[in-house]
C-alpha atoms as a PDB file:
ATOM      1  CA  UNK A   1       0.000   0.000   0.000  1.00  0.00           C
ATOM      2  CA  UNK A   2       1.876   3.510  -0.809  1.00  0.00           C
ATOM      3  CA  UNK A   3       2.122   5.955   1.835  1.00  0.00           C
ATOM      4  CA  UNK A   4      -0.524   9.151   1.617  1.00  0.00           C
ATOM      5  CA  UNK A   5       2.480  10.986   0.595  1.00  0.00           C
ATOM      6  CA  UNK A   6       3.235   8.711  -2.289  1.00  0.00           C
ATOM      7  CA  UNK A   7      -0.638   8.908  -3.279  1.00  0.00           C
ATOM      8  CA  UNK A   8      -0.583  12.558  -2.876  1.00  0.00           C
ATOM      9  CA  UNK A   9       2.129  13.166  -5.532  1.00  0.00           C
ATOM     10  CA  UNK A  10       1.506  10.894  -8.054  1.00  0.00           C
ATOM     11  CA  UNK A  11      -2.108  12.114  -7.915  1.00  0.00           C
ATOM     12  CA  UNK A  12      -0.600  15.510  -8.592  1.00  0.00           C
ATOM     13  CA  UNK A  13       1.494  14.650 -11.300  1.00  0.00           C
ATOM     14  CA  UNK A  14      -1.435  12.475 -12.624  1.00  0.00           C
ATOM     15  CA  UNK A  15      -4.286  15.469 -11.994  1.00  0.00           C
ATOM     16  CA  UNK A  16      -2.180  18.309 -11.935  1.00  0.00           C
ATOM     17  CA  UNK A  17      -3.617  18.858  -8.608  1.00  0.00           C
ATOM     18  CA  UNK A  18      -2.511  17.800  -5.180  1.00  0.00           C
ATOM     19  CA  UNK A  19      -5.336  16.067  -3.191  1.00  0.00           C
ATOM     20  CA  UNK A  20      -5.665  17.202   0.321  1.00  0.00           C
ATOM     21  CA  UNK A  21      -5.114  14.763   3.095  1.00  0.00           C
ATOM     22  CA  UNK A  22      -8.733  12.888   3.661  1.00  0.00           C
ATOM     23  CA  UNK A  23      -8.638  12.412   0.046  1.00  0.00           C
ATOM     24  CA  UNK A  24      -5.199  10.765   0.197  1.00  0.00           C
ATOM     25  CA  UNK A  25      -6.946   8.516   3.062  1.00  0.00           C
ATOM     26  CA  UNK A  26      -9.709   7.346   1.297  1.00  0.00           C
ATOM     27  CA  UNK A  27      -7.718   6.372  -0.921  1.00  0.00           C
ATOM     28  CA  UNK A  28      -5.571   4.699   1.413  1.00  0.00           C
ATOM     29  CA  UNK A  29      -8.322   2.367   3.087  1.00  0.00           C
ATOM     30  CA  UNK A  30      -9.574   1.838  -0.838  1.00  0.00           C
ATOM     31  CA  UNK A  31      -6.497   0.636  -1.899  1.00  0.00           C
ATOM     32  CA  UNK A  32      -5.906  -1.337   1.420  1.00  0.00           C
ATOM     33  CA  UNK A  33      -9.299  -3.357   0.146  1.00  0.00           C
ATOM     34  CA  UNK A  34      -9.502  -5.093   4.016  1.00  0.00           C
ATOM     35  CA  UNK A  35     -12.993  -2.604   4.735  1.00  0.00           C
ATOM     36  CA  UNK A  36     -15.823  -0.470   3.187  1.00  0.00           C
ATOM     37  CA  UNK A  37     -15.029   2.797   3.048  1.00  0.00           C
ATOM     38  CA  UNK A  38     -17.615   6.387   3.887  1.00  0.00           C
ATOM     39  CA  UNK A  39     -16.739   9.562   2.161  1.00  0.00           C
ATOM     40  CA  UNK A  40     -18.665  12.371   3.522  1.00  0.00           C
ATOM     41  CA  UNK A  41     -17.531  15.886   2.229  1.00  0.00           C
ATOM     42  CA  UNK A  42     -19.280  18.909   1.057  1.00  0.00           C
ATOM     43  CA  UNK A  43     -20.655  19.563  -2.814  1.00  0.00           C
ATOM     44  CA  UNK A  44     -17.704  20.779  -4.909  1.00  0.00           C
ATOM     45  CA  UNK A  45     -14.867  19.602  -2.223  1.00  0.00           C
ATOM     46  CA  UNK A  46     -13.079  16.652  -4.099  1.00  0.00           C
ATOM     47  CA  UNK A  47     -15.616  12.996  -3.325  1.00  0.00           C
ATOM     48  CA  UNK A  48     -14.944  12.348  -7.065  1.00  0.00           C
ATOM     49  CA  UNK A  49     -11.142  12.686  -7.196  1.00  0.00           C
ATOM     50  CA  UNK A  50     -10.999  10.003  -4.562  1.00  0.00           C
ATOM     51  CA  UNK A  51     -12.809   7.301  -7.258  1.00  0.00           C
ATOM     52  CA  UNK A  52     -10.377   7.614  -9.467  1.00  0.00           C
ATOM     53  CA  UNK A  53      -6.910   7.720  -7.375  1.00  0.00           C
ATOM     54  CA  UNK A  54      -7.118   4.284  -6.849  1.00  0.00           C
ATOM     55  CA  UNK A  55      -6.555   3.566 -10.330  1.00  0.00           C
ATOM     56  CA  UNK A  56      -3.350   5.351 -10.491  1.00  0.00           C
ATOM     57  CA  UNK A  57      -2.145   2.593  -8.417  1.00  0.00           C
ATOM     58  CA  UNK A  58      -3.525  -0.435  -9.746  1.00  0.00           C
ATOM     59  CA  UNK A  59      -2.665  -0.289 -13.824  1.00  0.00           C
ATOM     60  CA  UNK A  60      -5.180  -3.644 -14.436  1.00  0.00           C
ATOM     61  CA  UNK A  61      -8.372  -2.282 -11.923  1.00  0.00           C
ATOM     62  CA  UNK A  62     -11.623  -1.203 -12.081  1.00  0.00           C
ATOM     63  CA  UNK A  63     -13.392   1.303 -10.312  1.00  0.00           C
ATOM     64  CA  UNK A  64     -17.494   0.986 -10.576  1.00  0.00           C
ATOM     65  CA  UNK A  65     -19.417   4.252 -10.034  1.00  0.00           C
ATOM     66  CA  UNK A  66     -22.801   3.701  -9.307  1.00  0.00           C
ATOM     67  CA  UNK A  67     -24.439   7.004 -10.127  1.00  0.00           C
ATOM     68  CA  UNK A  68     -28.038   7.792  -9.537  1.00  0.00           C
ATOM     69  CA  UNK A  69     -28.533  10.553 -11.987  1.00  0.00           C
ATOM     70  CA  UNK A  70     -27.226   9.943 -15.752  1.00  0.00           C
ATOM     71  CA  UNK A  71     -26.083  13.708 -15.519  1.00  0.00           C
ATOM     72  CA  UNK A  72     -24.141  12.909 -12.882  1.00  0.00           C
ATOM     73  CA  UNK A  73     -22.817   9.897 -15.014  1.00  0.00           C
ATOM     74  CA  UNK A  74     -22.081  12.527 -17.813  1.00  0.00           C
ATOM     75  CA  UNK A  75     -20.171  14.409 -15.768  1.00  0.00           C
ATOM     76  CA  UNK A  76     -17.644  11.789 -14.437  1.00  0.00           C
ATOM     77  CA  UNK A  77     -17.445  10.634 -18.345  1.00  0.00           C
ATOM     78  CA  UNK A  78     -16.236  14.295 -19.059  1.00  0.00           C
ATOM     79  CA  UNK A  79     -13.479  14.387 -16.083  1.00  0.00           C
ATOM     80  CA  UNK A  80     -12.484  11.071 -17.320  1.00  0.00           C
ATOM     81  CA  UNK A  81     -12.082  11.379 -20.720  1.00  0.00           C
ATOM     82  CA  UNK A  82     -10.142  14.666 -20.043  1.00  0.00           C
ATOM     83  CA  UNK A  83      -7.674  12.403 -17.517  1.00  0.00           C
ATOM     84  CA  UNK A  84      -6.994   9.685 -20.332  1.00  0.00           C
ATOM     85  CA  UNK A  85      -9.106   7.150 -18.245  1.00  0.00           C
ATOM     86  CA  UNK A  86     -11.634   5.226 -20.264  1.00  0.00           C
ATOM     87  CA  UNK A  87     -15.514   4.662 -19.182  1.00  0.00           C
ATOM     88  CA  UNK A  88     -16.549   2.124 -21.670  1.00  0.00           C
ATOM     89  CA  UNK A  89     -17.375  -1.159 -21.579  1.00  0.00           C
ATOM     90  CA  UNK A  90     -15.688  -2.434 -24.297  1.00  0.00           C
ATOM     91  CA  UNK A  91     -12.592  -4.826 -25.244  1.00  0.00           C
ATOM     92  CA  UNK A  92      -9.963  -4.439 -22.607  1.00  0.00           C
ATOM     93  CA  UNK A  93     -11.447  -0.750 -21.237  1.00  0.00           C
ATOM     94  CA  UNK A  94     -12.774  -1.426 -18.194  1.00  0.00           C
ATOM     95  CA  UNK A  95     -10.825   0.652 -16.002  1.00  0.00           C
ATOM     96  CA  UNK A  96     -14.597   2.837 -15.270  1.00  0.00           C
ATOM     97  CA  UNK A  97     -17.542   1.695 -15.072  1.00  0.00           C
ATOM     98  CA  UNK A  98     -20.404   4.425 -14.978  1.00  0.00           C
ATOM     99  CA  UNK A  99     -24.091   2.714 -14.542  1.00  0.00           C
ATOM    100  CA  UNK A 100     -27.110   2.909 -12.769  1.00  0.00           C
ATOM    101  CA  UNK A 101     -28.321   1.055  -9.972  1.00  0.00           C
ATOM    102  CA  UNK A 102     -31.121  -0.007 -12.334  1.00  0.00           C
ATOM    103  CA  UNK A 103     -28.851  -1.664 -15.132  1.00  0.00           C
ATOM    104  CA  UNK A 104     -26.418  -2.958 -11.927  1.00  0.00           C
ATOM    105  CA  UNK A 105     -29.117  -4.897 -10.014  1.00  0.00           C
ATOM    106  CA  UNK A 106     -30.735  -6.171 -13.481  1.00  0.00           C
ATOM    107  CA  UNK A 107     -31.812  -9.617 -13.714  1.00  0.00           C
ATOM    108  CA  UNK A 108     -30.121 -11.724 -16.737  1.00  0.00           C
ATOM    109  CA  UNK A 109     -28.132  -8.113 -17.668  1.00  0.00           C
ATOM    110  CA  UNK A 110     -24.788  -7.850 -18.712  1.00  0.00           C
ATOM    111  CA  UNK A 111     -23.199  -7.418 -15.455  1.00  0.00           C
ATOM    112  CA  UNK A 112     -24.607 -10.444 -14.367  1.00  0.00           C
ATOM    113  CA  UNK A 113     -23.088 -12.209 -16.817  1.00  0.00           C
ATOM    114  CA  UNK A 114     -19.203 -10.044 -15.760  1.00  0.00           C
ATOM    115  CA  UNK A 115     -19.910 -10.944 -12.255  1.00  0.00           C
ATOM    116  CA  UNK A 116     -19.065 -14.904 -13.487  1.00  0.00           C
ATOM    117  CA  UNK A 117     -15.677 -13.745 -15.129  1.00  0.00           C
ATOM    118  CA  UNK A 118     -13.077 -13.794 -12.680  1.00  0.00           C
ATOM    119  CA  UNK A 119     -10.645 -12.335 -15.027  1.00  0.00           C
ATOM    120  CA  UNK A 120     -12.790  -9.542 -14.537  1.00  0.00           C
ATOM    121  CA  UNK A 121     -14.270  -9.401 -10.912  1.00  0.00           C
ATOM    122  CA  UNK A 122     -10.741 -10.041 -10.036  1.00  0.00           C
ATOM    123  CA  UNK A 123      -9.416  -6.099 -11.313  1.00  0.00           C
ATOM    124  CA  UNK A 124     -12.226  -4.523  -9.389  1.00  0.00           C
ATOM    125  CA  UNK A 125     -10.493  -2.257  -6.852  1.00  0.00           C
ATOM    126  CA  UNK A 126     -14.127  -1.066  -5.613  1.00  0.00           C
ATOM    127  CA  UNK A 127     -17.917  -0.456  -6.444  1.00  0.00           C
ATOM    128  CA  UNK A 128     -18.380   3.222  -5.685  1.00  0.00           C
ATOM    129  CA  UNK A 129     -21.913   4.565  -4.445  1.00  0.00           C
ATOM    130  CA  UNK A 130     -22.141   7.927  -5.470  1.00  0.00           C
ATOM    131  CA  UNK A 131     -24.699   9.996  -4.321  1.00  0.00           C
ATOM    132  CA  UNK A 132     -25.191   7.039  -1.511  1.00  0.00           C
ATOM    133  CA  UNK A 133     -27.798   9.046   0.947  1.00  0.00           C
ATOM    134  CA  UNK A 134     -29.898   8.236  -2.344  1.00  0.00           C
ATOM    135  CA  UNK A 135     -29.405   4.269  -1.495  1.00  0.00           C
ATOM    136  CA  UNK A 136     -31.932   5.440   1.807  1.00  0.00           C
ATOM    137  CA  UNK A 137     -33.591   8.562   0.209  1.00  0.00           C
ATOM    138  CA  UNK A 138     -34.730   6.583  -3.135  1.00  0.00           C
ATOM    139  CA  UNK A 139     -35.388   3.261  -2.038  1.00  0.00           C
ATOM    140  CA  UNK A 140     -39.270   3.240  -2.248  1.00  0.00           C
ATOM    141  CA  UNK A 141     -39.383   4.418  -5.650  1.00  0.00           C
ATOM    142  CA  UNK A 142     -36.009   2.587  -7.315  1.00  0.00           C
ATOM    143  CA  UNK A 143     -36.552  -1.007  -5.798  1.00  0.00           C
ATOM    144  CA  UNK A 144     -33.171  -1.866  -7.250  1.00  0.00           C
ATOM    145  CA  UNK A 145     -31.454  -0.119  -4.613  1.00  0.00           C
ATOM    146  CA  UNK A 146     -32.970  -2.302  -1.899  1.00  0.00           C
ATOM    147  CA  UNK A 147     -31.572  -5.338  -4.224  1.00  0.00           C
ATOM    148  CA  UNK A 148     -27.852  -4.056  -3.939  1.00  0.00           C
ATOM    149  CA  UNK A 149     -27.339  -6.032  -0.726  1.00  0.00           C
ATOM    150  CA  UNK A 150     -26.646  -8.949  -3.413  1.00  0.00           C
ATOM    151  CA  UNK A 151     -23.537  -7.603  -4.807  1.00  0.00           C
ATOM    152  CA  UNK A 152     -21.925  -8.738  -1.689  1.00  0.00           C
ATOM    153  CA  UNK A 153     -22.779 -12.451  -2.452  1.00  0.00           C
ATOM    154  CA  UNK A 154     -21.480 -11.483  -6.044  1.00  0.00           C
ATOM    155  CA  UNK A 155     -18.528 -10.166  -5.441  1.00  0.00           C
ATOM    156  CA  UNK A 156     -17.023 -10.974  -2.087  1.00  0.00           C
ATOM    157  CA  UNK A 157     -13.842  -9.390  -2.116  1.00  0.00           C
ATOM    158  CA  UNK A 158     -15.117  -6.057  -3.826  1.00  0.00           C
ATOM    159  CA  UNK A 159     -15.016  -3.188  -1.238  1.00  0.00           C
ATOM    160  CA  UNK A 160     -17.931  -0.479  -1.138  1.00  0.00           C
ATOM    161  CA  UNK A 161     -16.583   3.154  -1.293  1.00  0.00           C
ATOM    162  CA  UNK A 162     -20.234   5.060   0.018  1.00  0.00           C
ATOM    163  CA  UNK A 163     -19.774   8.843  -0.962  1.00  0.00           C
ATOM    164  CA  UNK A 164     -22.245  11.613  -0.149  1.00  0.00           C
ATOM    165  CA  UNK A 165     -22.252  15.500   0.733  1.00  0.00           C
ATOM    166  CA  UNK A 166     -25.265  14.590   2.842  1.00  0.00           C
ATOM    167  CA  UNK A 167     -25.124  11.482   4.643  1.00  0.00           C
ATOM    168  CA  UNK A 168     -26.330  11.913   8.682  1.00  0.00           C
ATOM    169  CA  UNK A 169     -26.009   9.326  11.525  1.00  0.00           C
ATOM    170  CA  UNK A 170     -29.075   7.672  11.113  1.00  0.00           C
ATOM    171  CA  UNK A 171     -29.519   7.914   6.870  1.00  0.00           C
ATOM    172  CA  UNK A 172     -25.918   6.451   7.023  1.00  0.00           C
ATOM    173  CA  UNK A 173     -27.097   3.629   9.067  1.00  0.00           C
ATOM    174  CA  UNK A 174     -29.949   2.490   6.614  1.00  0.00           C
ATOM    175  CA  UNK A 175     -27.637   2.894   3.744  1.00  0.00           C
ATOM    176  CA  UNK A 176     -25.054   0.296   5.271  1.00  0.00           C
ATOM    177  CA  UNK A 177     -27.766  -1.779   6.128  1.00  0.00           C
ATOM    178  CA  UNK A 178     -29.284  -2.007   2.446  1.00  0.00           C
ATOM    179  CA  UNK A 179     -26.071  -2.466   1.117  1.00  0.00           C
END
């Protein structure tokens, strides 16, 4: 695991920008892959930079955003296409994945059919929940949130990186229990 100082530059020369200290962290405890990992922070304060660290330090992973608005998804394809770092699912370019929880939990879709490849679970560095007070928040209306408790049977060794500007004691508490 490289120290927060070792994240912190490479992120820089990577980014052009040095990441402040929590973000070097969460990368940290990403890259460590032993827990799941929360990410609270403010709108406009750096969450997303800390999904895509982690792939400066593992050349063959994946990071999975689950994003609950495809603007939001838009967005992160921008950033990433502007960083070199492809978002496709296509031959060999799965270093970001980009998707709703809708196409996610989908029965018989085609990440049901990737979670039996272990050449591919295998590079997944962590499935990313952005936007998670939504997991709570949206539940009632977007059933496949409540169904995202199965991704643990799925992928056992993946590690959940739950990000949110909003995300108090007791919304934080029924997102880790859905997931």
């Amino acid at each position: 695991i490289p120290s927060l100082d070792e994240i912190r530059q490479k992120t820089q020369r990577a980014f052009g920008r040095l990441p402040c200290l929590w973000q070097a962290k969460v990368t940290r405890d990403i890259l460590k892959g032993d827990k799941d990992v929360i990410c609270v922070a403010p709108t406009g304060l750096g969450k997303t930079l800390t999904f895509w660290m982690p792939l400066l330090f593992r050349p063959d992973g994946i990071q999975i955003v689950v994003t609950p608005l495809n603007i939001l998804g838009t967005q992160n394809q921008t950033e990433l296409a502007a960083q070199g770092i492809s978002a496709e699912i296509e031959e060999g370019k799965h270093r970001v994945i980009l998707v709703n929880p809708e196409e996610l939990m989908k029965d018989g879709g085609r990440f049901e059919q990737l979670w039996k490849k272990p050449q591919f679970t295998s590079r997944i560095i962590s499935v990313v929940w952005d936007e998670a007070h939504c997991i709570s928040s949206w539940s009632s209306f977007r059933p496949e949130y409540k169904e995202t408790h199965r991704l643990r049977y799925m992928l056992p060794h993946a590690r959940f990186l739950v990000a949110s500007a909003t995300l108090a004691d007791p919304v934080k508490t029924d997102v880790m229990r859905i997931l």
